[in-house]
Protein backbone atom coordinates (compact mmCIF):
# COMPACT_ATOMS: atom_id res chain seq x y z
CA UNK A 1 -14.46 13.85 -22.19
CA UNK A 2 -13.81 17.49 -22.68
CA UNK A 3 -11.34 18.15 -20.02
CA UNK A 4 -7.63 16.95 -19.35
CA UNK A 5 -6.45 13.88 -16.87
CA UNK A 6 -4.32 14.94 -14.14
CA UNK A 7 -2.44 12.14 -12.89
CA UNK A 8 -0.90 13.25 -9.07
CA UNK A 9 1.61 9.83 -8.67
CA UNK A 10 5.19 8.84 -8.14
CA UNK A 11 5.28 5.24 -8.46
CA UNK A 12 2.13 4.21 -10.17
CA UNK A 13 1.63 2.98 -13.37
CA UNK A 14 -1.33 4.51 -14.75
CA UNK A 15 -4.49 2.04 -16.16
CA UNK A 16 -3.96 0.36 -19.50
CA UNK A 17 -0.77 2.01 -19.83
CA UNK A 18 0.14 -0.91 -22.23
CA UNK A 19 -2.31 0.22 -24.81
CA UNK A 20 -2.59 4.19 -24.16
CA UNK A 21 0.10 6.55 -23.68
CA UNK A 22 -0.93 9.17 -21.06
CA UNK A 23 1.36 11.23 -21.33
CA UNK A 24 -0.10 12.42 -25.02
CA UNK A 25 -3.02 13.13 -23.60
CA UNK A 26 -2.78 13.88 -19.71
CA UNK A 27 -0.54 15.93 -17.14
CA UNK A 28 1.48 14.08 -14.61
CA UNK A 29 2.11 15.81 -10.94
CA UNK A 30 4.13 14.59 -8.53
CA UNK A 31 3.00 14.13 -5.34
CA UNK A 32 5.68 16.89 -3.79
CA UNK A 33 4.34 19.09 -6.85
CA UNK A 34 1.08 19.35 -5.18
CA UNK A 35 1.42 22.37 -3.29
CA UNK A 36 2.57 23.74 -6.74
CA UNK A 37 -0.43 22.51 -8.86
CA UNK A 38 -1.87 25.78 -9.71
CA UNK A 39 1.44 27.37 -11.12
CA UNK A 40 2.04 23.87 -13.49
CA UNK A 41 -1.37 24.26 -14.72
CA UNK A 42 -1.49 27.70 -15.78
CA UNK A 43 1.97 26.99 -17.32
CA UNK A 44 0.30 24.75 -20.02
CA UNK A 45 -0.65 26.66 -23.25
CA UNK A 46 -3.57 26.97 -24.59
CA UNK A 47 -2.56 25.10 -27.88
CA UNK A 48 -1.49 22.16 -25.76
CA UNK A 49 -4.81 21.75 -23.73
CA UNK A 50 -6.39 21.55 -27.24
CA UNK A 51 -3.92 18.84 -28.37
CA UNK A 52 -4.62 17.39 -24.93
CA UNK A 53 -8.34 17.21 -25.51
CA UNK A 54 -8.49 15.89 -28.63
CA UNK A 55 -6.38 13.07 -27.93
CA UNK A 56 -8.29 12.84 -24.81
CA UNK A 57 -11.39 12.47 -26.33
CA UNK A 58 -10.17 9.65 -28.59
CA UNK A 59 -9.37 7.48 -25.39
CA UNK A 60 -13.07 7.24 -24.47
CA UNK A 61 -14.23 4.08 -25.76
CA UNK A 62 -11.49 2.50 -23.75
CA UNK A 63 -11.94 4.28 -20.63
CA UNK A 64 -15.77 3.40 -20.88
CA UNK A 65 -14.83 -0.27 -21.70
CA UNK A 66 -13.34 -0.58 -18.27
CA UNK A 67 -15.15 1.52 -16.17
CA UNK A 68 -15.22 -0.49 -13.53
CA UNK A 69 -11.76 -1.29 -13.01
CA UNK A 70 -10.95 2.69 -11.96
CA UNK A 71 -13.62 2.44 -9.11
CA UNK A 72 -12.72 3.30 -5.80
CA UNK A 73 -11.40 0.61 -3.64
CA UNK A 74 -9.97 -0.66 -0.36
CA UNK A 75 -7.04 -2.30 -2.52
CA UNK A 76 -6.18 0.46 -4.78
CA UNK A 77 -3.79 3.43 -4.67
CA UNK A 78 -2.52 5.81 -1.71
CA UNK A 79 -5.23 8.40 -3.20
CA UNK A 80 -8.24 5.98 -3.30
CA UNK A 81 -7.55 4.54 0.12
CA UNK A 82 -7.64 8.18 1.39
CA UNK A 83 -10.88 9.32 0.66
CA UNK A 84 -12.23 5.72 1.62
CA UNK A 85 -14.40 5.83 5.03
CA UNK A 86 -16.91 3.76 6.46
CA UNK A 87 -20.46 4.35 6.13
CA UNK A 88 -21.48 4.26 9.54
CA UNK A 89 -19.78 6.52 12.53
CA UNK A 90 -18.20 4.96 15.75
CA UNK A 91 -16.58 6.40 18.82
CA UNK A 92 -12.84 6.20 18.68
CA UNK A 93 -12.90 4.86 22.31
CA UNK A 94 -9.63 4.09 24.19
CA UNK A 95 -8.45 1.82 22.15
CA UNK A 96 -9.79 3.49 18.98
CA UNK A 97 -7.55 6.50 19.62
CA UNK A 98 -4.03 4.20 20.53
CA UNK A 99 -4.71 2.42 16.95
CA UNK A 100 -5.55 5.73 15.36
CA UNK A 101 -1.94 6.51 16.81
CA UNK A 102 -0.21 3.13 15.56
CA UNK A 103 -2.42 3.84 12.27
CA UNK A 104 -0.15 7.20 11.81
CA UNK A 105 3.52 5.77 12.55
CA UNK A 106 1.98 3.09 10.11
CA UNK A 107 1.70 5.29 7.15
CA UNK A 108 4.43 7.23 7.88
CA UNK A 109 6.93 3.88 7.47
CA UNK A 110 10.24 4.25 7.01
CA UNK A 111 11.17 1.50 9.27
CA UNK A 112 8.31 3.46 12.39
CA UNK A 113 5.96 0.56 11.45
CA UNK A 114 8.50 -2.04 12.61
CA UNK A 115 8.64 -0.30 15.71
CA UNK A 116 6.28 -2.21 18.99
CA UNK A 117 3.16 -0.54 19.53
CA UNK A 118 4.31 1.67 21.95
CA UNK A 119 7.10 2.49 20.22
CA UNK A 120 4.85 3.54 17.36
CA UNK A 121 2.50 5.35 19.76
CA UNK A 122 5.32 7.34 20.81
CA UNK A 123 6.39 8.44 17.73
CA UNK A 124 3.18 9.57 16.86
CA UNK A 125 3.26 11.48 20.04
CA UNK A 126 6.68 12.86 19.57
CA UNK A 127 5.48 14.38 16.06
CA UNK A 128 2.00 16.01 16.78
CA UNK A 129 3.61 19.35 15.94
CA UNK A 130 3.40 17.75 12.18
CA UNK A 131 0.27 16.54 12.45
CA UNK A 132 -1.75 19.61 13.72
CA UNK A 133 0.43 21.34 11.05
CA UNK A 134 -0.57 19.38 7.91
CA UNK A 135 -4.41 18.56 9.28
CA UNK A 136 -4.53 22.87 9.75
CA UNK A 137 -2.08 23.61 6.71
CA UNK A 138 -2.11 20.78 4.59
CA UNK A 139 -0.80 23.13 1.21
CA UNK A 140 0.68 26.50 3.20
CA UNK A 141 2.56 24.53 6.13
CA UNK A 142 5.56 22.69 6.76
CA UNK A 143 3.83 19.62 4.47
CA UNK A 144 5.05 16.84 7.07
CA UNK A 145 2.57 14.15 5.73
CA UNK A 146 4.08 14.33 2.04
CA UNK A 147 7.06 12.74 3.00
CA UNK A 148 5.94 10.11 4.26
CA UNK A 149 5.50 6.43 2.36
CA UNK A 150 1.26 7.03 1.45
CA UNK A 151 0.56 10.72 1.53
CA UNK A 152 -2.97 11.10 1.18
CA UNK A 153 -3.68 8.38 3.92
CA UNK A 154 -1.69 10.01 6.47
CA UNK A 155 -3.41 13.52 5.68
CA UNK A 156 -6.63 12.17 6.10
CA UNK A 157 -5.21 10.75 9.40
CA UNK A 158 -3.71 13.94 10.71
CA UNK A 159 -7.48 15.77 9.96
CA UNK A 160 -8.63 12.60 12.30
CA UNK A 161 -6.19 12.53 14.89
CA UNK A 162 -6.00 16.49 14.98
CA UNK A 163 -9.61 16.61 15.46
CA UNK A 164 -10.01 13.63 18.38
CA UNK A 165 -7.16 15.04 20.45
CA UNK A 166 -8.47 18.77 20.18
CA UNK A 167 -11.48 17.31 21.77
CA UNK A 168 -12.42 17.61 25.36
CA UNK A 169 -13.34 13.82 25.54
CA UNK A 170 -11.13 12.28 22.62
CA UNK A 171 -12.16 9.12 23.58
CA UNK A 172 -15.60 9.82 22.23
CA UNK A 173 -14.86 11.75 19.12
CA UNK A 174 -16.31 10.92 16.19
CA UNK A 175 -14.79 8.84 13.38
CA UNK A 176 -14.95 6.66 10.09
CA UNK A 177 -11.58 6.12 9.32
CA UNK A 178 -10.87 2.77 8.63
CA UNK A 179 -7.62 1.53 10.80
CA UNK A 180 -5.58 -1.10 8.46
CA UNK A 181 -3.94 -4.26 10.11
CA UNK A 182 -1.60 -6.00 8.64
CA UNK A 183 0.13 -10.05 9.15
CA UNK A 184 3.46 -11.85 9.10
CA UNK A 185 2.82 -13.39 5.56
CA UNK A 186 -1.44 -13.96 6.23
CA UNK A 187 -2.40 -16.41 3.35
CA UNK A 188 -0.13 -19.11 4.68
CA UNK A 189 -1.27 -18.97 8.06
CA UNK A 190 -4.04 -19.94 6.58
CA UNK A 191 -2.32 -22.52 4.55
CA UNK A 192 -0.23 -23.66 7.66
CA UNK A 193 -3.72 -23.86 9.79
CA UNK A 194 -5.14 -26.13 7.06
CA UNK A 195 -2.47 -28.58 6.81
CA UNK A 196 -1.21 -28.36 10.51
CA UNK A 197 1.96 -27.14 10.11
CA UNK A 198 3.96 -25.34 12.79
CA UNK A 199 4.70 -21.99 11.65
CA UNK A 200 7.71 -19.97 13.16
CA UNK A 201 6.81 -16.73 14.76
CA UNK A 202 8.63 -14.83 11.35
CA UNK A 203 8.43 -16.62 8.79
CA UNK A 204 10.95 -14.29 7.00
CA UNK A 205 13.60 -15.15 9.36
CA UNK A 206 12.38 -18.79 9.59
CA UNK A 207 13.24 -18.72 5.80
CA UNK A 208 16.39 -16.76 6.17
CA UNK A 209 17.92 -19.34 8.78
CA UNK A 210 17.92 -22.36 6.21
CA UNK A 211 18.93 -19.99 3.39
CA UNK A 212 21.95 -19.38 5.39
CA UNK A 213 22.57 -22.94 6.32
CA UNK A 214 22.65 -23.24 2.72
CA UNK A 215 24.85 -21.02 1.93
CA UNK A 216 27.22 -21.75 4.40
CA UNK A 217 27.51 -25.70 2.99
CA UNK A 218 28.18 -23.82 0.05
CA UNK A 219 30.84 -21.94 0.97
CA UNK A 220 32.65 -24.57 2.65
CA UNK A 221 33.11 -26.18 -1.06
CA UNK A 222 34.98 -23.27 -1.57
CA UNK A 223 37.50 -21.72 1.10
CA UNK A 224 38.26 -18.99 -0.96
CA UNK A 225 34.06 -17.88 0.31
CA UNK A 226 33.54 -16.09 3.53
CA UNK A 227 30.75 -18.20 5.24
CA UNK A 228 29.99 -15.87 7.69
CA UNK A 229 27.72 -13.98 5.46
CA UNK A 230 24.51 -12.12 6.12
CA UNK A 231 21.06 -12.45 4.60
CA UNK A 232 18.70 -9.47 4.14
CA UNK A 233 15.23 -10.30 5.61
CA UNK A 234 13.61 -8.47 2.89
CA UNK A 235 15.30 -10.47 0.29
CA UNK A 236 13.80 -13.20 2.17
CA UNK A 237 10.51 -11.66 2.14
CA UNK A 238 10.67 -11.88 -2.09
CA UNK A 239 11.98 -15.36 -2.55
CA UNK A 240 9.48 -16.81 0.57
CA UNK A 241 8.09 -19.49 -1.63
CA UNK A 242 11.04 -21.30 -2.83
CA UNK A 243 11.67 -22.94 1.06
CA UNK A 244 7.98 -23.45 1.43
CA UNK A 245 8.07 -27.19 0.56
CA UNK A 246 10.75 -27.95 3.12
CA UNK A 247 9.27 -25.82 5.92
CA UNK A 248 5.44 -26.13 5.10
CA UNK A 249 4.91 -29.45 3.56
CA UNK A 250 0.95 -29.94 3.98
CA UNK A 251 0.42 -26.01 3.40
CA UNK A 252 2.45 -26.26 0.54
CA UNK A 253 0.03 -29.75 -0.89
CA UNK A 254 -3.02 -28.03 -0.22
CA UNK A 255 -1.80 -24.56 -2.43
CA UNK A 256 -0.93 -27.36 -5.33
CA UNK A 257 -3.78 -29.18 -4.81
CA UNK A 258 -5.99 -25.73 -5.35
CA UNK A 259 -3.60 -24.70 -8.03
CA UNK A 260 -4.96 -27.90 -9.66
CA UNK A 261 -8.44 -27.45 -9.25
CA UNK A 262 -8.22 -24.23 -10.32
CA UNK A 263 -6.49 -24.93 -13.57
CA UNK A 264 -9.66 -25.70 -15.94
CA UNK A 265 -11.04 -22.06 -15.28
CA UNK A 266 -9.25 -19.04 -16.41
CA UNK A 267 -9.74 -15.30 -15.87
CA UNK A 268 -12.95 -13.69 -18.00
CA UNK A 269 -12.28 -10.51 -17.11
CA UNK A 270 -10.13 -7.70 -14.93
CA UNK A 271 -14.01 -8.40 -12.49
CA UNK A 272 -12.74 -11.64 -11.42
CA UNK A 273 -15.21 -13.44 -12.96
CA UNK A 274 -14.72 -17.28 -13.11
CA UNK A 275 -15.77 -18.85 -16.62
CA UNK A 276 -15.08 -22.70 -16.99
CA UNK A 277 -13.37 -23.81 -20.07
């Protein structure tokens, strides 16, 4: 290893950061610094890309030891998922190019991917300015798609988008960009299928309903309490499997029941390989 990390993040830990400290050895960027990289670089002595190297090169072993663990995936950062494609081209289509659309307002967040489709479509619509702008001018431009919530996916989304609506027939354009879906709490639909349960529509709120019946028996132990309080749904979404038993009983057997078949193997590896003990 005779060169120095750069590590272009904002809210990720960096690999094995429990056993190697980066920043003796590396050069963090933030993402908004990326337009800037150039200038930080050249502001780094040469004494301290020495330093850097050395201690650099004294990381190896580790960094070869776990190889496999910094491989590009469809699970891992904003960066990696942004330079992930599919092998194998399709046409957009009709419906290609209106998920392409919902795919944008998707990435940008910020409370847009709550929005219904069309909603989302329209926003997308409302803000191709942006998009044309950062797919033409990604570093010398306005930089729309760095504030939104994953960066890198939403560039590679503007190039897309920019390049299918530019088109003549956008419908047939071109693409490999993989289009990410996402569920109302998936793995215990699953679990709820399984055991037959009746799941509500949000599970979220399902949850947040008895929470608040709680609450409010609570509070009338205690008159001093206002009972006509308010639950967050996303403080719901982080405490979801405390009021599983009660609302999913048989979903809820089946994850113990798996929890206890799973308990005389334990994790070889960061591979996910099963050993038995």
């Amino acid at each position: 290893m005779g060169c120095v990390p750069i590590l272009m993040k904002d809210h990720y830990v960096a690999p094995f950061s429990d056993v190697l400290n980066w920043k003796s050895f590396s050069v963090e960027v933030s993402v908004k610094d990326i337009p800037n990289l150039k200038t930080i670089l050249m502001g780094i002595s040469r004494g301290d890309i020495r330093i850097y190297t050395s201690k650099a090169k004294l990381t190896l072993p580790n960094l070869k030891l776990n190889l496999p663990n910094l491989s590009v995936g469809h699970l891992g950062s904003d960066l990696c998922r942004g330079i992930l494609e599919f092998a194998e081209e399709r046409p957009l289509g009709k419906s290609g190019l209106q998920w392409l659309k919902i795919h944008m307002a998707n990435l940008y967040a910020g409370g847009v991917d709550k929005f219904s489709y069309e909603g989302r479509i329209a926003f997308t619509e409302n803000h191709l300015d942006d998009i044309f702008d950062s797919a033409d001018r990604s570093l010398e431009g306005r930089r729309w798609w760095l504030g939104t919530e994953d960066p890198f996916q939403c560039l590679a989304t503007c190039i897309n988008l920019a390049e299918a609506l530019r088109s003549s027939s956008p419908e047939t354009t071109i693409s490999y960009m993989p289009i990410h879906q996402d569920g109302s709490c998936n793995g215990l639909q699953h679990y709820a299928a399984l055991g037959r349960d009746k799941k509500p529509a949000d599970v979220y709120s399902g949850i947040a309903a008895r929470v608040l019946d709680i609450m409010r028996g609570d509070a009338k132990k205690d008159p001093a309490t206002d009972s006509n309080a308010s639950l967050a749904r996303l403080l719901i979404n982080q405490t979801t499997l405390t009021a599983l038993g009660e609302m999913f009983e048989a979903a809820r057997s089946i994850m113990s029941w798996l929890g206890d078949c799973a308990k005389p193997y334990k994790w070889a590896s960061q591979l996910q390989i099963f050993h038995q003990n």
